[in-house]
C-alpha atoms as a PDB file:
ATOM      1  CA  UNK A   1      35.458  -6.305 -10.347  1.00  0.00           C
ATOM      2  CA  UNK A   2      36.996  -9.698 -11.187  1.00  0.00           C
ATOM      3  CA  UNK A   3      39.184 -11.437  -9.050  1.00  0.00           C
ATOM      4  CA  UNK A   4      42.888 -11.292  -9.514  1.00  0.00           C
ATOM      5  CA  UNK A   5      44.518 -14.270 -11.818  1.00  0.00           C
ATOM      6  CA  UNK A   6      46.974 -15.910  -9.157  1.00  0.00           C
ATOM      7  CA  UNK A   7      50.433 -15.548 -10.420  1.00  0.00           C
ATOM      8  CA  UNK A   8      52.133 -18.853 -11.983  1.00  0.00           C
ATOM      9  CA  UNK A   9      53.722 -21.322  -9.158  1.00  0.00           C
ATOM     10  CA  UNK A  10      57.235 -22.004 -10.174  1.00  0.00           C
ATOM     11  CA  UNK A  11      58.535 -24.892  -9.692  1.00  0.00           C
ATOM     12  CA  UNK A  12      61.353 -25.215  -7.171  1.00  0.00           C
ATOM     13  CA  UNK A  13      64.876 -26.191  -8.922  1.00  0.00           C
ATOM     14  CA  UNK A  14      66.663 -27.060  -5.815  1.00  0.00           C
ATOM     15  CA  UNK A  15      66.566 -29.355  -3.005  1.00  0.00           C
ATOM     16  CA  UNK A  16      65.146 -28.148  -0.332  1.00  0.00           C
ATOM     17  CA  UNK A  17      68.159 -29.405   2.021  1.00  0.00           C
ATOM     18  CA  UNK A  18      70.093 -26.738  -0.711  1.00  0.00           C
ATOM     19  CA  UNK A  19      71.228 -23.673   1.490  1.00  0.00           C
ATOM     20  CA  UNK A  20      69.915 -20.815  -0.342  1.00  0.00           C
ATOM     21  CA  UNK A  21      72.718 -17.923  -0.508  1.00  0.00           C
ATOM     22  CA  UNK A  22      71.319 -14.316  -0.991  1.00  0.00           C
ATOM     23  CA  UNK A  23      72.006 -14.406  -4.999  1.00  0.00           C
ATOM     24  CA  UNK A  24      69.229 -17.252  -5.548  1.00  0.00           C
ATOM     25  CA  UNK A  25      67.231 -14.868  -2.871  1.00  0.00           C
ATOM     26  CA  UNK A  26      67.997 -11.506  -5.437  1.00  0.00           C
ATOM     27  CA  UNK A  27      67.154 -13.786  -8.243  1.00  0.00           C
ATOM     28  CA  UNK A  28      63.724 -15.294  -6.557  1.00  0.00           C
ATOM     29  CA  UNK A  29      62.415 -11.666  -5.374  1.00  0.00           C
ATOM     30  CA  UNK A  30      64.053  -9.807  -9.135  1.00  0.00           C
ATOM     31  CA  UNK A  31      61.536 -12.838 -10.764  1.00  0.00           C
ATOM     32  CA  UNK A  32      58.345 -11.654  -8.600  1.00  0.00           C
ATOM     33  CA  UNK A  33      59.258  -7.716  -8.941  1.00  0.00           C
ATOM     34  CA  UNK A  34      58.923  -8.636 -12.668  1.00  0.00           C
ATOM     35  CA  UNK A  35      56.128 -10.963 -12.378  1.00  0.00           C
ATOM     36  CA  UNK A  36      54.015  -8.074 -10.388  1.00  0.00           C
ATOM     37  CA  UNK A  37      54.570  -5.012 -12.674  1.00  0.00           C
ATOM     38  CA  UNK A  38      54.203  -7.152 -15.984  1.00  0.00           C
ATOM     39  CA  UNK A  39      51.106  -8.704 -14.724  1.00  0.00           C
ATOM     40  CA  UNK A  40      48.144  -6.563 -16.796  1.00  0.00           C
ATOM     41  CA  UNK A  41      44.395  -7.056 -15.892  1.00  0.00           C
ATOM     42  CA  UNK A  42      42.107  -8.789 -17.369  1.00  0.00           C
ATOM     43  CA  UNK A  43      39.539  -6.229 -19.167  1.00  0.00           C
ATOM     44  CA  UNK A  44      36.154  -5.888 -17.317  1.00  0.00           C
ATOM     45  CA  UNK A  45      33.646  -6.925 -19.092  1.00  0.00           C
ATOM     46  CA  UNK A  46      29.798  -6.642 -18.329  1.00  0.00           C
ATOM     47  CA  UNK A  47      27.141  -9.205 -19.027  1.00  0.00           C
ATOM     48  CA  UNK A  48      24.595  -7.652 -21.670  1.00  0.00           C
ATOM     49  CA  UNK A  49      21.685  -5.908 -19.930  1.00  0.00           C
ATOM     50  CA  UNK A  50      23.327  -5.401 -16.934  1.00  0.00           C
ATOM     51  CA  UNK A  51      22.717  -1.669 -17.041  1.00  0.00           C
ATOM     52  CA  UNK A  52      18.953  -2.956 -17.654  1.00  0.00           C
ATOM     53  CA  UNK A  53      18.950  -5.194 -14.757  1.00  0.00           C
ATOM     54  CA  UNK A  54      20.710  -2.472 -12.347  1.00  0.00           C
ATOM     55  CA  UNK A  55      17.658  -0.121 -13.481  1.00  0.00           C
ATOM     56  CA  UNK A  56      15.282  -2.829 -12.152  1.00  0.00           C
ATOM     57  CA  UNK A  57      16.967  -3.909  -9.314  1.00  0.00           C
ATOM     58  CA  UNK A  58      16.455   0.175  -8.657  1.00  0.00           C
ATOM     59  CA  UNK A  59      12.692   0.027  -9.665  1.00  0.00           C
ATOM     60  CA  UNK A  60      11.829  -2.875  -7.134  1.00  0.00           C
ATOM     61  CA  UNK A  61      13.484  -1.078  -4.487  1.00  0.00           C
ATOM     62  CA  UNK A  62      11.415   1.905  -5.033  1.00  0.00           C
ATOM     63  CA  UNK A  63       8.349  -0.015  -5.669  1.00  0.00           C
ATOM     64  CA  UNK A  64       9.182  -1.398  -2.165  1.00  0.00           C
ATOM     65  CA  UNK A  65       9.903   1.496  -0.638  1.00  0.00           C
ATOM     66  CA  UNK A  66       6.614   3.065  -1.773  1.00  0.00           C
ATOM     67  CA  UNK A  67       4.675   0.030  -0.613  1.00  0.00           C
ATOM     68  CA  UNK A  68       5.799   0.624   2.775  1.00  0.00           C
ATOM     69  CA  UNK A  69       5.164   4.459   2.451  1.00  0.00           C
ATOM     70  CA  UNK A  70       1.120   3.859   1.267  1.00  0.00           C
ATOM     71  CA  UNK A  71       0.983   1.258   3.997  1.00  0.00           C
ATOM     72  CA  UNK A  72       2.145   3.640   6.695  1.00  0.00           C
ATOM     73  CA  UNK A  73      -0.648   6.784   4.748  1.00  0.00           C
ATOM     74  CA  UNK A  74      -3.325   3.655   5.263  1.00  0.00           C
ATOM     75  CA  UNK A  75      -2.742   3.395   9.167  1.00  0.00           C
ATOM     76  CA  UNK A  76      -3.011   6.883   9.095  1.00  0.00           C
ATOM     77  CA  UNK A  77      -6.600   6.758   7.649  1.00  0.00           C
ATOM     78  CA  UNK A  78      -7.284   4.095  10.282  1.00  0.00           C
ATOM     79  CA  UNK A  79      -5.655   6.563  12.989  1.00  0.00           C
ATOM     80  CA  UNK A  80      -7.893   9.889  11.462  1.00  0.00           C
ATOM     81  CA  UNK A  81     -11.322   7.511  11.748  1.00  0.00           C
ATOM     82  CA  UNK A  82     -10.727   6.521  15.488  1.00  0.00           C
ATOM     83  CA  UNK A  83     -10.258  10.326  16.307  1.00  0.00           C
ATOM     84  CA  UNK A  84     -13.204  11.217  14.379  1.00  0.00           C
ATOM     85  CA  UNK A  85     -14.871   8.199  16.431  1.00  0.00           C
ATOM     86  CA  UNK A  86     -13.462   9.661  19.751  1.00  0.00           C
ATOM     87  CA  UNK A  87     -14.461  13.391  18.274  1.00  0.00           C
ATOM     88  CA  UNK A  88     -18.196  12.450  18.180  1.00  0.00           C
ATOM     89  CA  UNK A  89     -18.046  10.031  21.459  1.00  0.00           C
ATOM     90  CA  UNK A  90     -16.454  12.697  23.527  1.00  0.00           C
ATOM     91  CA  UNK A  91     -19.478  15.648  21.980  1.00  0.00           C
ATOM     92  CA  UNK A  92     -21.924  12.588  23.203  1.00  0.00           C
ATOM     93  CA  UNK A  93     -20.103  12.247  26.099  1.00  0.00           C
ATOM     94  CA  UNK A  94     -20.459  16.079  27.182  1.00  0.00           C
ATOM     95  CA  UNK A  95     -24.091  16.287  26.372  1.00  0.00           C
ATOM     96  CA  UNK A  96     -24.688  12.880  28.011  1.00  0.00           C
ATOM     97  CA  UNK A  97     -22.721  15.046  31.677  1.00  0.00           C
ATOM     98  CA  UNK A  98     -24.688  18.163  30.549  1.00  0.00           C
ATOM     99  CA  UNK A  99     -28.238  16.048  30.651  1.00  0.00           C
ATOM    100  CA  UNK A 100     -26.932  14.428  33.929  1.00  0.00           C
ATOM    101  CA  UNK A 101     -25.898  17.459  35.748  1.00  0.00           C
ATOM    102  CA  UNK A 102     -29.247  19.152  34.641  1.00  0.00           C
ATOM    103  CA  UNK A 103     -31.040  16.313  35.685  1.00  0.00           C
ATOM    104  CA  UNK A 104     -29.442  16.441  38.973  1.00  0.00           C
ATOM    105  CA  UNK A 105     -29.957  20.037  39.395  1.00  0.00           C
ATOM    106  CA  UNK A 106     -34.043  18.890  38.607  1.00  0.00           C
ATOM    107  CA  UNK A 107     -34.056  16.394  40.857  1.00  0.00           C
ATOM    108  CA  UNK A 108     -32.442  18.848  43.895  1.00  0.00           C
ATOM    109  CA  UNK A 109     -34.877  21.654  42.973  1.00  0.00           C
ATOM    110  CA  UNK A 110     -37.644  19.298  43.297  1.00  0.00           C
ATOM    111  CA  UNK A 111     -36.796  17.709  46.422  1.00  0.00           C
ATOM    112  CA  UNK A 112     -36.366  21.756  47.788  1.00  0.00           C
ATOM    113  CA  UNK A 113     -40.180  22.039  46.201  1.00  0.00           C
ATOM    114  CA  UNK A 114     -41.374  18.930  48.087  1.00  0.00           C
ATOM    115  CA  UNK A 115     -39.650  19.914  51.384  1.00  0.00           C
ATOM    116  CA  UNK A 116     -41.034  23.593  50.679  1.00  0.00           C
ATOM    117  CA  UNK A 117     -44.653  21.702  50.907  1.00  0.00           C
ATOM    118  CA  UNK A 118     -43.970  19.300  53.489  1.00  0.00           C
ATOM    119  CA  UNK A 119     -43.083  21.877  55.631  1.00  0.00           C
ATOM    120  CA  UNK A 120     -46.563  23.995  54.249  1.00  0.00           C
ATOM    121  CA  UNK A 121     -48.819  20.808  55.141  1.00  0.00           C
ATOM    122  CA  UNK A 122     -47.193  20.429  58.342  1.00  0.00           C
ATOM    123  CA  UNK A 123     -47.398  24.054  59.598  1.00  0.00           C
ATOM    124  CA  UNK A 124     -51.164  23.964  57.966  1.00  0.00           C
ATOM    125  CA  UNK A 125     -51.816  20.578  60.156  1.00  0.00           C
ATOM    126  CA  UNK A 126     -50.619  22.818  63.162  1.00  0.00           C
ATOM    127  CA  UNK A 127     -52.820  25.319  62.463  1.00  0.00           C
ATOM    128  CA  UNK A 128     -56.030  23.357  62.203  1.00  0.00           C
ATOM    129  CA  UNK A 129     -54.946  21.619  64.877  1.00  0.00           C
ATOM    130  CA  UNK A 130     -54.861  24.719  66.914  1.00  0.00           C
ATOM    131  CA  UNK A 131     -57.800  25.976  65.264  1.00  0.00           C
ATOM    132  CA  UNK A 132     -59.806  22.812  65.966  1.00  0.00           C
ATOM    133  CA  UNK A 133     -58.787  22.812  69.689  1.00  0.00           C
ATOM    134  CA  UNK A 134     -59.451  26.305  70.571  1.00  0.00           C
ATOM    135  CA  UNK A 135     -62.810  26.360  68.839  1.00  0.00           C
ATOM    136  CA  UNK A 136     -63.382  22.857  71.036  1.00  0.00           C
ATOM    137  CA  UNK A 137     -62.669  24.658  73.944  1.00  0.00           C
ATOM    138  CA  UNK A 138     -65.013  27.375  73.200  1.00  0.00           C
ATOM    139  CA  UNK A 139     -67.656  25.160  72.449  1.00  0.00           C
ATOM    140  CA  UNK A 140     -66.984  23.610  75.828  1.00  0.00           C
ATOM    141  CA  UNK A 141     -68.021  26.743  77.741  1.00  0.00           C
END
């Protein structure tokens, strides 16, 4: 929209020390009563191609907009890999605990085992140690 022409300055006819009465004051507002309804405005006119350029303007926006949206779909890719990443560390991670925990069950069943012999050799020491001393006592006779 263009901006409003300013309406004409008049020039003042009296001295300003002139009193005004109230007929000069009917006359002065009848003059811009007449001045605002006769005033017509100016046609609005548009630049050629400004339809065109509008349809642009619109264009770059979108072209913007959908920028942004591909950039957002791409840090969604980069999102999707890391929890594939974490996917197939976590399944390494539970067979990596499952080896551990088997390994630890080895480990306890074998120190059970060694204890089981330990306590075989020691009971089989007694035992030839009895052995040996009662058959040194009858040999002592």
């Amino acid at each position: 929209m263009t901006e409003p022409t300013p309406l004409p300055r008049r020039q003042p006819q009296h001295d300003l020390k002139h009193n005004y009465d109230d007929h000069d004051a009917h006359d002065i507002e009848h003059e811009i009563e007449h001045a605002i309804r006769n005033r017509v405005p100016a046609p609005i006119s548009m630049p050629r191609g400004f339809e065109e350029l509008g349809k642009m303007s619109g264009e770059a926006v979108l072209a913007q907009y959908e920028a942004a949206a591909k950039s957002v779909e791409e840090m969604g890719d980069v999102v999707k890999n890391a929890v594939k990443q974490l996917s197939e560390s976590l399944i390494q991670c539970d067979a990596d605990l499952k080896f551990i925990a088997e390994t630890a069950n080895a480990i306890r069943d074998k120190g059970l085992q060694s204890q089981e012999l330990v306590q075989k050799m020691s009971d089989m020491s007694r035992a030839i140690r009895d052995t040996c001393l009662e058959f040194k006592r009858k040999v002592d006779v």
